[in-house]
Protein backbone atom coordinates (compact mmCIF):
# COMPACT_ATOMS: atom_id res chain seq x y z
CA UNK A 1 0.00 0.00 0.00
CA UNK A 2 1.49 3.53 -0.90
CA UNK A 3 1.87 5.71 1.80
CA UNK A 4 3.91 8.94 3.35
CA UNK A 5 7.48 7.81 4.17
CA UNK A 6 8.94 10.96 4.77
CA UNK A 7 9.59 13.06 7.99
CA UNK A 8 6.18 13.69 9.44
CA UNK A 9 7.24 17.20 11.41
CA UNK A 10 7.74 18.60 7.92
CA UNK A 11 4.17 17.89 7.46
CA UNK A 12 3.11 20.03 10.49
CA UNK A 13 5.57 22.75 9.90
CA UNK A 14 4.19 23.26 6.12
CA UNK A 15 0.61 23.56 7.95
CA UNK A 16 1.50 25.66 10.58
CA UNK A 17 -0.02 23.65 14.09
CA UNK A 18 0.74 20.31 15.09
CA UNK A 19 -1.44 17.75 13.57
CA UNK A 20 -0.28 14.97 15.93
CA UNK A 21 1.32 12.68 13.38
CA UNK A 22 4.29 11.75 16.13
CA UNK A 23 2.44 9.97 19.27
CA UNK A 24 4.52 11.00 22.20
CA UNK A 25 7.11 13.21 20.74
CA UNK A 26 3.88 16.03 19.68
CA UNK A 27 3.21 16.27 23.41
CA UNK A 28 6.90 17.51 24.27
CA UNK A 29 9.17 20.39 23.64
CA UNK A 30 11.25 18.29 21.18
CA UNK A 31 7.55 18.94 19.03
CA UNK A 32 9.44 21.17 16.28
CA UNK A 33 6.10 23.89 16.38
CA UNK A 34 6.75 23.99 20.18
CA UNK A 35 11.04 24.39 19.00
CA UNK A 36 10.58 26.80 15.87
CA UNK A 37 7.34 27.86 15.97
CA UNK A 38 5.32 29.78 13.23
CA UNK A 39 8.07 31.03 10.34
CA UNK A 40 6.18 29.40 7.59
CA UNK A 41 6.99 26.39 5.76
CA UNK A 42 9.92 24.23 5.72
CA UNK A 43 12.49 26.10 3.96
CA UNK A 44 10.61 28.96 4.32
CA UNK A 45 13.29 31.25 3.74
CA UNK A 46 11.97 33.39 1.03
CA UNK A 47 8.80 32.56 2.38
CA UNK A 48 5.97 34.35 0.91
CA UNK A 49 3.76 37.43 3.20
CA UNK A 50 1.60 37.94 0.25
CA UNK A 51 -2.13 36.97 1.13
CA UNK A 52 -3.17 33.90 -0.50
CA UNK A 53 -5.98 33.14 -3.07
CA UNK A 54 -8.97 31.42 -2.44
CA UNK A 55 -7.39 28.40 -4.61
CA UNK A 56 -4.90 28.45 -2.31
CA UNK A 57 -7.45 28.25 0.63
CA UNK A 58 -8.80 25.24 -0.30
CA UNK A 59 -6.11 23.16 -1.52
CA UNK A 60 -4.60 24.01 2.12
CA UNK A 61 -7.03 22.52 3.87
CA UNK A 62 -7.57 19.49 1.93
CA UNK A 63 -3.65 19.00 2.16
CA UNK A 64 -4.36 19.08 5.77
CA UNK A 65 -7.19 16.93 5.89
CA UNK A 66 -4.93 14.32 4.11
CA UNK A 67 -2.13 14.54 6.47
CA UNK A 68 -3.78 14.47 9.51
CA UNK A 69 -5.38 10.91 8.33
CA UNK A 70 -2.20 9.80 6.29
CA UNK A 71 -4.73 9.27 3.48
CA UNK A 72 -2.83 9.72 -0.12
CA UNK A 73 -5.02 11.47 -2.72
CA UNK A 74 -6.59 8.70 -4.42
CA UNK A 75 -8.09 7.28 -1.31
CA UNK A 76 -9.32 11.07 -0.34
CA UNK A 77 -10.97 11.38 -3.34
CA UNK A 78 -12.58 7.70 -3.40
CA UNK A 79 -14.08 8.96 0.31
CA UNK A 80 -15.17 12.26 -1.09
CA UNK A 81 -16.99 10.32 -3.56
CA UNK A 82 -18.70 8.01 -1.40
CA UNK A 83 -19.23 11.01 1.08
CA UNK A 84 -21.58 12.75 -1.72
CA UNK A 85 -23.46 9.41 -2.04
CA UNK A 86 -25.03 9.47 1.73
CA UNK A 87 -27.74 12.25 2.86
CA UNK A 88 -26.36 15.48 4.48
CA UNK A 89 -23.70 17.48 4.12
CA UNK A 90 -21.10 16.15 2.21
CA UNK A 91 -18.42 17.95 3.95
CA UNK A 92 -19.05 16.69 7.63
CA UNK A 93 -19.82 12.79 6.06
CA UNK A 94 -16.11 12.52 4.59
CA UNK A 95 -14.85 13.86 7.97
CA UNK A 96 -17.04 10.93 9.46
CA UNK A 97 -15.59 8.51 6.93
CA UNK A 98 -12.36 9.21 7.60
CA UNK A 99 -13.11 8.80 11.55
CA UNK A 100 -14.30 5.33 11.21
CA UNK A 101 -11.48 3.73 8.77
CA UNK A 102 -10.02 0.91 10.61
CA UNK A 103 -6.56 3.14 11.65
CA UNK A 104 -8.54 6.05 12.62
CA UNK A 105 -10.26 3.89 15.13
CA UNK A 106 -7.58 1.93 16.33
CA UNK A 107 -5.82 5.28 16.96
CA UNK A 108 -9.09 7.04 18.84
CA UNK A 109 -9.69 3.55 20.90
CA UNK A 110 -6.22 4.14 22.51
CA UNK A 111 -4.45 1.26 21.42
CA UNK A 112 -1.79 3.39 18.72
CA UNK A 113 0.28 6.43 19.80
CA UNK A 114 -0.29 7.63 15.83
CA UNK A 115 -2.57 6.82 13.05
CA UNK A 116 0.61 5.22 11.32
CA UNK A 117 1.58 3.51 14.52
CA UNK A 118 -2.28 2.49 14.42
CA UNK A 119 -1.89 1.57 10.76
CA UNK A 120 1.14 -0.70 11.46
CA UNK A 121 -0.80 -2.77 14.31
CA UNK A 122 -3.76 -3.75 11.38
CA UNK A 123 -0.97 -4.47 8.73
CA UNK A 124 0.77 -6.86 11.04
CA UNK A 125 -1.79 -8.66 11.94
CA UNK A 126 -2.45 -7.13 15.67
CA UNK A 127 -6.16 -6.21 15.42
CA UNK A 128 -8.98 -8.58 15.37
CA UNK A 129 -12.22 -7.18 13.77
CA UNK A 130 -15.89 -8.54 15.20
CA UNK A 131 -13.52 -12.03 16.64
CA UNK A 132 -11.48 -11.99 13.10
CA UNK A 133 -7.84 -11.14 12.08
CA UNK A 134 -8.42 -7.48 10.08
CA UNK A 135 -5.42 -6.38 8.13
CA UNK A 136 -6.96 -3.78 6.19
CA UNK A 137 -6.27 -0.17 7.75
CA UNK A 138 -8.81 2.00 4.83
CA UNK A 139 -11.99 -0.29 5.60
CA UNK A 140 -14.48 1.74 6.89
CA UNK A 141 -16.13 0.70 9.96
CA UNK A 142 -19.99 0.92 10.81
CA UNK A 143 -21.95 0.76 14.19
CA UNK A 144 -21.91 -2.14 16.72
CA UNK A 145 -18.49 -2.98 14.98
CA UNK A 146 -15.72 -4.83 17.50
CA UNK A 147 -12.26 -3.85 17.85
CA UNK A 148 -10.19 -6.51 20.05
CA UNK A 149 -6.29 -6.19 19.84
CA UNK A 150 -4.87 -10.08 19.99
CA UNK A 151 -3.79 -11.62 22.81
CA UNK A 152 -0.04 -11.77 21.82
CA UNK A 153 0.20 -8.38 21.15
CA UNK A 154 -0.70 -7.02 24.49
CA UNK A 155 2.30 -6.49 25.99
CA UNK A 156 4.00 -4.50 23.39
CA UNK A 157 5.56 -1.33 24.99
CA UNK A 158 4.55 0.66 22.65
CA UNK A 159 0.89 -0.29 22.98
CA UNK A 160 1.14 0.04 26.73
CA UNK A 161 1.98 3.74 26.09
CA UNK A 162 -0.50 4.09 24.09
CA UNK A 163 -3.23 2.65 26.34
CA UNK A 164 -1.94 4.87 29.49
CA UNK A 165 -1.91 8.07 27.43
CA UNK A 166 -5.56 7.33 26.16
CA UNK A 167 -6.77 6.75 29.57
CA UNK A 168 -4.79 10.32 30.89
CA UNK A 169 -6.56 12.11 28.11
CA UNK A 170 -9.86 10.29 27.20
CA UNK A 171 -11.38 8.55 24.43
CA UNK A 172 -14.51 10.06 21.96
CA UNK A 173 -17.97 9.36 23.74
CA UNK A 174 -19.31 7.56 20.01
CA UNK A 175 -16.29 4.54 21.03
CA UNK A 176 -16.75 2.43 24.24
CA UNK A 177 -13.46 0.69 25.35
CA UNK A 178 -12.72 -2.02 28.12
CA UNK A 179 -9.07 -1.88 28.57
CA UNK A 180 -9.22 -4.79 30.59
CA UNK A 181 -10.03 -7.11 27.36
CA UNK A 182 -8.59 -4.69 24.80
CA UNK A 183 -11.49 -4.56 23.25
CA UNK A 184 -13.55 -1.69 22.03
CA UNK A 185 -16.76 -0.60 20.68
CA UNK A 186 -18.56 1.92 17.96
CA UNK A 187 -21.71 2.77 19.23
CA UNK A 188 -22.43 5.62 17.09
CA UNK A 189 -21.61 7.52 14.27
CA UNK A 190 -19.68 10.66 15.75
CA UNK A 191 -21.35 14.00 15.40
CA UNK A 192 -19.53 16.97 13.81
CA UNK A 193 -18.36 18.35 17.50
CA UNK A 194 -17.10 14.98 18.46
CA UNK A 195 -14.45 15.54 15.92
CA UNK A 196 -11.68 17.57 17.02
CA UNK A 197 -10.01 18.01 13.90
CA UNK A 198 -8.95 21.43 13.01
CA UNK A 199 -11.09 21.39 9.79
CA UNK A 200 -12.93 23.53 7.59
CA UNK A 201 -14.79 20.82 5.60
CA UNK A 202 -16.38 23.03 3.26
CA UNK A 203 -13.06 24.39 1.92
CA UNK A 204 -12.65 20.59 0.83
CA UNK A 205 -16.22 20.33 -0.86
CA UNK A 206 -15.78 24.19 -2.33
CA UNK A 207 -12.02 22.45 -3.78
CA UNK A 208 -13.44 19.21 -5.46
CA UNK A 209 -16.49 21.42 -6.65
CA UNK A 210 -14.14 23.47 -9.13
């Protein structure tokens, strides 16, 4: 599967705000927003004060939208389309697309520091899905759906970290999680304000509509 192999703070830096693709190290002062703060993109030199278009606008925010879900643009554009398929605003259903693929959940249920952290648990075979082995990270999930991670990969360190830091800071009230069994829940398909993402959706739909 294609995916993002380069550094991920670049990624924040060119947007400006941390979009928590590093686990622990986002949390910290070694964050490189929290070290350099705003001076524009990497390389930003000759960085450019002008104000931007509305083009410009848009494609921002979709770029951001992409990063923060490590989705490359043919998969964005697959869940746009199926986003304009389902009733309501198309905007707000491809943000609750994105929240239910398989990584996205892993990542909110606690048991991944990072999307790609929760991305590499489902490729290798560390996530069961309703009682079955689930290696697929861009299946989208659906109420009443079960999340268990397997038995042997409990005790992975890095999973540990990532189940202490989710209980410190909380999970979404549309996911119910036993950390006792590793297992976890979707009861419901989260409402706009459940998703903290730093989007403007309809920058995305005002992009693709062109």
């Amino acid at each position: 599967m294609a995916r993002y192999t380069g550094p991920v703070c670049r990624l924040c830096r060119r947007e400006g705000e941390k979009l928590f693709l590093k686990g622990d190290r986002c949390h910290t002062p070694k964050c490189a927003i929290e070290r350099r703060g705003d001076r524009g993109g990497p390389g930003a030199r000759g960085f450019s004060r002008r104000r931007p278009t509305e083009y410009a606008i848009q494609l921002r925010e979709k770029q951001k939208a992409r990063r923060i879900y490590g989705v490359l643009e043919r998969q964005f554009r697959r869940h746009y389309r199926m986003a304009g398929k389902q009733s309501g605003p198309r905007g707000e259903r491809l943000l609750q697309l994105l929240e239910l693929r398989a990584d996205s959940v892993v990542y909110r249920m606690g048991f991944g520091l990072s999307r790609a952290h929760a991305r590499q648990l489902i490729q290798h075979g560390h996530i069961e899905l309703n009682s079955r082995k689930h290696d697929i990270p861009s299946a989208v999930l659906g109420v009443g759906d079960r999340v268990r991670l397997r038995q042997k990969s409990r005790n992975i360190d890095t999973v540990k970290n990532a189940m202490d830091r989710a209980e410190a800071l909380g999970r979404p009230a549309w996911l119910s999680v036993d950390p006792e069994s590793f297992e976890g829940t979707i009861n419901a398909i989260p409402d706009r304000n459940q998703i903290d993402a730093t989007l403007n959706e309809q920058l995305i739909v005002e992009f693709y509509s062109r």
